[in-house]
C-alpha atoms as a PDB file:
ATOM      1  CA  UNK A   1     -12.175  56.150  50.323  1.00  0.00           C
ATOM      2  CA  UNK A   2      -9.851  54.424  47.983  1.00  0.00           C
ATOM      3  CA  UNK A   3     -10.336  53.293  44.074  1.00  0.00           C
ATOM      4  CA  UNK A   4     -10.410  49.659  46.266  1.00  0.00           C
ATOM      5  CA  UNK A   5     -13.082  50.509  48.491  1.00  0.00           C
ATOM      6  CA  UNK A   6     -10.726  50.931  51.462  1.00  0.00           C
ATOM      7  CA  UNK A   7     -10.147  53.934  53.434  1.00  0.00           C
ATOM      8  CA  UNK A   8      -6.180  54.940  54.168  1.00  0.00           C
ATOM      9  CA  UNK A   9      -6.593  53.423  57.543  1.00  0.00           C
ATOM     10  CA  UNK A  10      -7.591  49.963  55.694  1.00  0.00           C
ATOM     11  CA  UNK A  11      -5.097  49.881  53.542  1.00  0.00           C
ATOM     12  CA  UNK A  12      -2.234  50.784  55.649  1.00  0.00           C
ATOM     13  CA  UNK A  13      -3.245  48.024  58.347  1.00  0.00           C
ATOM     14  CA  UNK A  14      -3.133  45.132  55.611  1.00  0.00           C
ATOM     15  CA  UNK A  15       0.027  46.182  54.679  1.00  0.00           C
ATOM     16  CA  UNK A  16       1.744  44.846  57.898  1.00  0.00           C
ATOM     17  CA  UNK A  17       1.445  41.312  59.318  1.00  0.00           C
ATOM     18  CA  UNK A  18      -0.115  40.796  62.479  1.00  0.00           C
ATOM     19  CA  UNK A  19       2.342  39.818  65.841  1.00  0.00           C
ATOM     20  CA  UNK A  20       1.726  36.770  67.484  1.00  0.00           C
ATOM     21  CA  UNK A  21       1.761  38.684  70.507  1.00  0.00           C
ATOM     22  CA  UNK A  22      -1.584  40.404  69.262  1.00  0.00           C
ATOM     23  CA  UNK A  23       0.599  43.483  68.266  1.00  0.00           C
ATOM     24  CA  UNK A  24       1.640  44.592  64.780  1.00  0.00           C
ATOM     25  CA  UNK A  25       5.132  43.603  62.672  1.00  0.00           C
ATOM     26  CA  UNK A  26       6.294  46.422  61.064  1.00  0.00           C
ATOM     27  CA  UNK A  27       7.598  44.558  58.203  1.00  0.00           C
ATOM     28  CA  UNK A  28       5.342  45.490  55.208  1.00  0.00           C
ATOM     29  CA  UNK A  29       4.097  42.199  53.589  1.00  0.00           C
ATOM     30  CA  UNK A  30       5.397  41.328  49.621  1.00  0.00           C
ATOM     31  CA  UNK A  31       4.583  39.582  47.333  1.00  0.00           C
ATOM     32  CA  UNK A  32       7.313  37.229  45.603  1.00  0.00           C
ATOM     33  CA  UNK A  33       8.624  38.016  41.983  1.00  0.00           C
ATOM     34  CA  UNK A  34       6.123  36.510  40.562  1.00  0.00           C
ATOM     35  CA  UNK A  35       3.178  38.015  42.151  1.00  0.00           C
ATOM     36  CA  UNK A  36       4.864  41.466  41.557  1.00  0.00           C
ATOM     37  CA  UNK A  37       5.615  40.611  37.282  1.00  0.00           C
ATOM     38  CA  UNK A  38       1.944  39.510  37.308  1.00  0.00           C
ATOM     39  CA  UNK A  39       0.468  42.032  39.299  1.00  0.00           C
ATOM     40  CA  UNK A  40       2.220  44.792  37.177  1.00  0.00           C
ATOM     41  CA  UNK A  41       1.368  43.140  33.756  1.00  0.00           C
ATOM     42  CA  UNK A  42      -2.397  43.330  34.865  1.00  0.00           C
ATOM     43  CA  UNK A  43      -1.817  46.941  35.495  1.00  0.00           C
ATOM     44  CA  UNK A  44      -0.961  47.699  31.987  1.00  0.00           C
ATOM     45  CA  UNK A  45      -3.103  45.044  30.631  1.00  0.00           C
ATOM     46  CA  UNK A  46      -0.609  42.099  29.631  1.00  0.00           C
ATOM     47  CA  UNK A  47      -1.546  38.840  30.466  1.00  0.00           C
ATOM     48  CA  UNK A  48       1.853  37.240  31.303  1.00  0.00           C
ATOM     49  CA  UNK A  49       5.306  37.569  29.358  1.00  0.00           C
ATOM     50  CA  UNK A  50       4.515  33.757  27.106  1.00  0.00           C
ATOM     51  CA  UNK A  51       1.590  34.519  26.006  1.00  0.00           C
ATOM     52  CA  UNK A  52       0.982  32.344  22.986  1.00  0.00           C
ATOM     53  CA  UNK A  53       3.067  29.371  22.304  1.00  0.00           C
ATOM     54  CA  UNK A  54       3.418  27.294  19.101  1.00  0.00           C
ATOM     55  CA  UNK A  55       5.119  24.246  18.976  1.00  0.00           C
ATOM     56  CA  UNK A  56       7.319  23.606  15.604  1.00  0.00           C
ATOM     57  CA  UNK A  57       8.638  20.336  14.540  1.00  0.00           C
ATOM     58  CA  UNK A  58      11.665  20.404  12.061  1.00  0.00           C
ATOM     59  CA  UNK A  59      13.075  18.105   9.841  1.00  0.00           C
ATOM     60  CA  UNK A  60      16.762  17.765   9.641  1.00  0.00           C
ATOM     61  CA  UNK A  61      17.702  16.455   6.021  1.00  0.00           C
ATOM     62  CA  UNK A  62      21.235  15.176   4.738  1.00  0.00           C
ATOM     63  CA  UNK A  63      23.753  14.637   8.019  1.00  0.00           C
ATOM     64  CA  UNK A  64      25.628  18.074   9.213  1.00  0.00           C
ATOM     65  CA  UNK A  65      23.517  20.152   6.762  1.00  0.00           C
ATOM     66  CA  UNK A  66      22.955  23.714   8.469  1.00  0.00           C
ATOM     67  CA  UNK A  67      19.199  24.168   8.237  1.00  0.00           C
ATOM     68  CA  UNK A  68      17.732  27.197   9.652  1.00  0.00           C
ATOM     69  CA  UNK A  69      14.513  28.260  11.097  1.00  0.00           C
ATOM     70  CA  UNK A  70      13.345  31.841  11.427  1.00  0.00           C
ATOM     71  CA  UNK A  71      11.571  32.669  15.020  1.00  0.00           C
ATOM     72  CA  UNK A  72       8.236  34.908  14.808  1.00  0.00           C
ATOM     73  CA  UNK A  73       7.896  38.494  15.206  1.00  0.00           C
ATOM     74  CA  UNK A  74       7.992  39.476  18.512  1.00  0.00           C
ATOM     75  CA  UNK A  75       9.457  36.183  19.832  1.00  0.00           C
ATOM     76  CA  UNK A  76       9.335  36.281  23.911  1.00  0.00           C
ATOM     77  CA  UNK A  77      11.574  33.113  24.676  1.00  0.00           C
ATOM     78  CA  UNK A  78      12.041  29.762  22.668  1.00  0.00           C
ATOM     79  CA  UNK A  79      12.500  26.098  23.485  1.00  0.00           C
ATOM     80  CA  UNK A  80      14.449  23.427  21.438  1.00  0.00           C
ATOM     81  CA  UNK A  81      15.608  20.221  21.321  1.00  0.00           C
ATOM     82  CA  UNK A  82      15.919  17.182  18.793  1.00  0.00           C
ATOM     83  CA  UNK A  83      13.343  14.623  19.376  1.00  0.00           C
ATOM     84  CA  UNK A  84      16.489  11.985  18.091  1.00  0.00           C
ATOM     85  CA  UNK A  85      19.610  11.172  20.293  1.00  0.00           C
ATOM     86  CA  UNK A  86      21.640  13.289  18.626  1.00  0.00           C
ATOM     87  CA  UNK A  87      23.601  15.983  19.686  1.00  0.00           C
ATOM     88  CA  UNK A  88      22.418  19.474  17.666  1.00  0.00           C
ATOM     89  CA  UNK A  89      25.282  22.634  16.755  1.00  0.00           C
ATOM     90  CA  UNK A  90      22.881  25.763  17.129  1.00  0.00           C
ATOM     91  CA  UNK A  91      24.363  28.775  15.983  1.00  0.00           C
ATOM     92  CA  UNK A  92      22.717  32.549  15.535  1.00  0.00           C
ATOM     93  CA  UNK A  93      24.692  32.876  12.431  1.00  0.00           C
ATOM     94  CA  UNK A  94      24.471  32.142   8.860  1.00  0.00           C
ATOM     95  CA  UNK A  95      27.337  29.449   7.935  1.00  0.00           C
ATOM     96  CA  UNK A  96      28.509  28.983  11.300  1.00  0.00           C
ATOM     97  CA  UNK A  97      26.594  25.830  12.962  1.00  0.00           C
ATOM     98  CA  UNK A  98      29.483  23.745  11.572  1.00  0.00           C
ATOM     99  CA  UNK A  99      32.643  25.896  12.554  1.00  0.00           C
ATOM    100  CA  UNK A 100      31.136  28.351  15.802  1.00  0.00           C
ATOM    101  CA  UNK A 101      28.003  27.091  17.499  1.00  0.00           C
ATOM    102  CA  UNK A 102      26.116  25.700  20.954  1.00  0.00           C
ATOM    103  CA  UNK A 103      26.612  22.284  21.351  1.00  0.00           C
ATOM    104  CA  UNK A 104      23.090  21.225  22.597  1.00  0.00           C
ATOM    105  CA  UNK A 105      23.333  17.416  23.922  1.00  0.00           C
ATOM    106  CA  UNK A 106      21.257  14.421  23.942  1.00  0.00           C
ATOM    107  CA  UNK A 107      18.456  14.697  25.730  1.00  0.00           C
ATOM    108  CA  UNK A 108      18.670  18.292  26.718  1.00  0.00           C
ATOM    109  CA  UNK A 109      16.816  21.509  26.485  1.00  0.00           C
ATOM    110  CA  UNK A 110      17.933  24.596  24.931  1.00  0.00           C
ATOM    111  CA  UNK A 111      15.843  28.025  26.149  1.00  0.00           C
ATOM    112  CA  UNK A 112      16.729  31.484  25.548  1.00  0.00           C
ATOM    113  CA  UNK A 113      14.901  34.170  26.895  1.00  0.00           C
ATOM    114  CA  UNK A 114      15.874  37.140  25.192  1.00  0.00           C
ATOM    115  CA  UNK A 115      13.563  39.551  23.087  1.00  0.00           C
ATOM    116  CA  UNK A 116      13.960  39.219  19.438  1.00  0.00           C
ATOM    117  CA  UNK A 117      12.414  41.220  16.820  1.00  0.00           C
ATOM    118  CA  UNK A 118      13.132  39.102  13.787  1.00  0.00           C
ATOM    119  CA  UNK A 119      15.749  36.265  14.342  1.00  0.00           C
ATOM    120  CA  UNK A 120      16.919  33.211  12.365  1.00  0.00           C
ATOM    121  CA  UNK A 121      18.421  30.274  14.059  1.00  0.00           C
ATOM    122  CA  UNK A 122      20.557  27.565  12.311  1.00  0.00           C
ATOM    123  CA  UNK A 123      21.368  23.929  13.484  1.00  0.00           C
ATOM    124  CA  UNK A 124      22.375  20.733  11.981  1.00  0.00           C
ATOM    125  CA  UNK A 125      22.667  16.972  13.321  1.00  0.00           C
ATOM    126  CA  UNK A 126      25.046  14.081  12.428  1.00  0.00           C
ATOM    127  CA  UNK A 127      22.011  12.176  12.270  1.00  0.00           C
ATOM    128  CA  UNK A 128      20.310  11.756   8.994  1.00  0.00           C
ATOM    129  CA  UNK A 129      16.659  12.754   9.547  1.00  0.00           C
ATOM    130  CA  UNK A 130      16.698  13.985  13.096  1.00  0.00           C
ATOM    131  CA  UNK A 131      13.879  16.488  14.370  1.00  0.00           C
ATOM    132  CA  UNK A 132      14.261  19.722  15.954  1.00  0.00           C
ATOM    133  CA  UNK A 133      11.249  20.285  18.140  1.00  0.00           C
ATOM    134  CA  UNK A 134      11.002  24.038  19.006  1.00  0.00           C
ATOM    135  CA  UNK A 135       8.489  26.043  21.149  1.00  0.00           C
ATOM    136  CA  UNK A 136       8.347  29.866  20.761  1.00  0.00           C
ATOM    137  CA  UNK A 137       6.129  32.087  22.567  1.00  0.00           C
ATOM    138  CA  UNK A 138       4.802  35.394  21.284  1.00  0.00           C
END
């Protein structure tokens, strides 16, 4: 008997899918990516990978004035965008959302994914008083 409750015998038969032809597929049934991430966090006692997110709103001053924002410890993934029609210049560096940055357009989303530690972000708007609206999860 299993830590499930299920002998080997149960186990192994609900691992394949039954044949239409009252027989048994030998294709083992999985689950999709998904199912697997969550199924694995659960095991080690994570709840999912954006686990708490906090929605920011900043306020762009003077036109094409680099303004930065730092994202939280432990930041998972962030969303941005500017709540205006403007386009935003995102850049990871100090100085450079003028010269070398990510053009993010009207109307779209920015969303990176990566795992950061402690990381600033800089952006500035040609529009006077635009908002950055940004969603970080922790």
């Amino acid at each position: 008997m299993g830590i499930d409750g299920k002998t080997r015998l149960e186990r192994d038969t609900d691992a394949y899918i039954d044949g239409s032809d009252g027989g048994i597929d030998r294709r083992v049934k999985d689950l999709d990516g998904n199912a697997k991430l969550a199924a694995i966090l659960a095991a080690i006692g994570g709840g999912g990978i954006d686990t708490t997110p906090v929605v920011t709103n900043v306020s762009l001053g003077a036109i094409n004035t680099e303004q930065l924002f730092v994202l939280p410890s432990n930041t998972k993934r962030f969303i941005l965008k500017t709540r205006g029609s403007a386009v935003l210049k995102l850049s990871y560096t100090l100085g450079e959302s003028g010269t070398d940055f990510i053009t993010i357009n009207k109307n779209a989303v920015y969303e990176d994914s990566e795992f950061y530690a402690a990381q600033t972000i800089y952006f500035q708007s040609p529009v006077n008083g635009d908002v950055v609206e940004i969603i970080t999860y922790t």
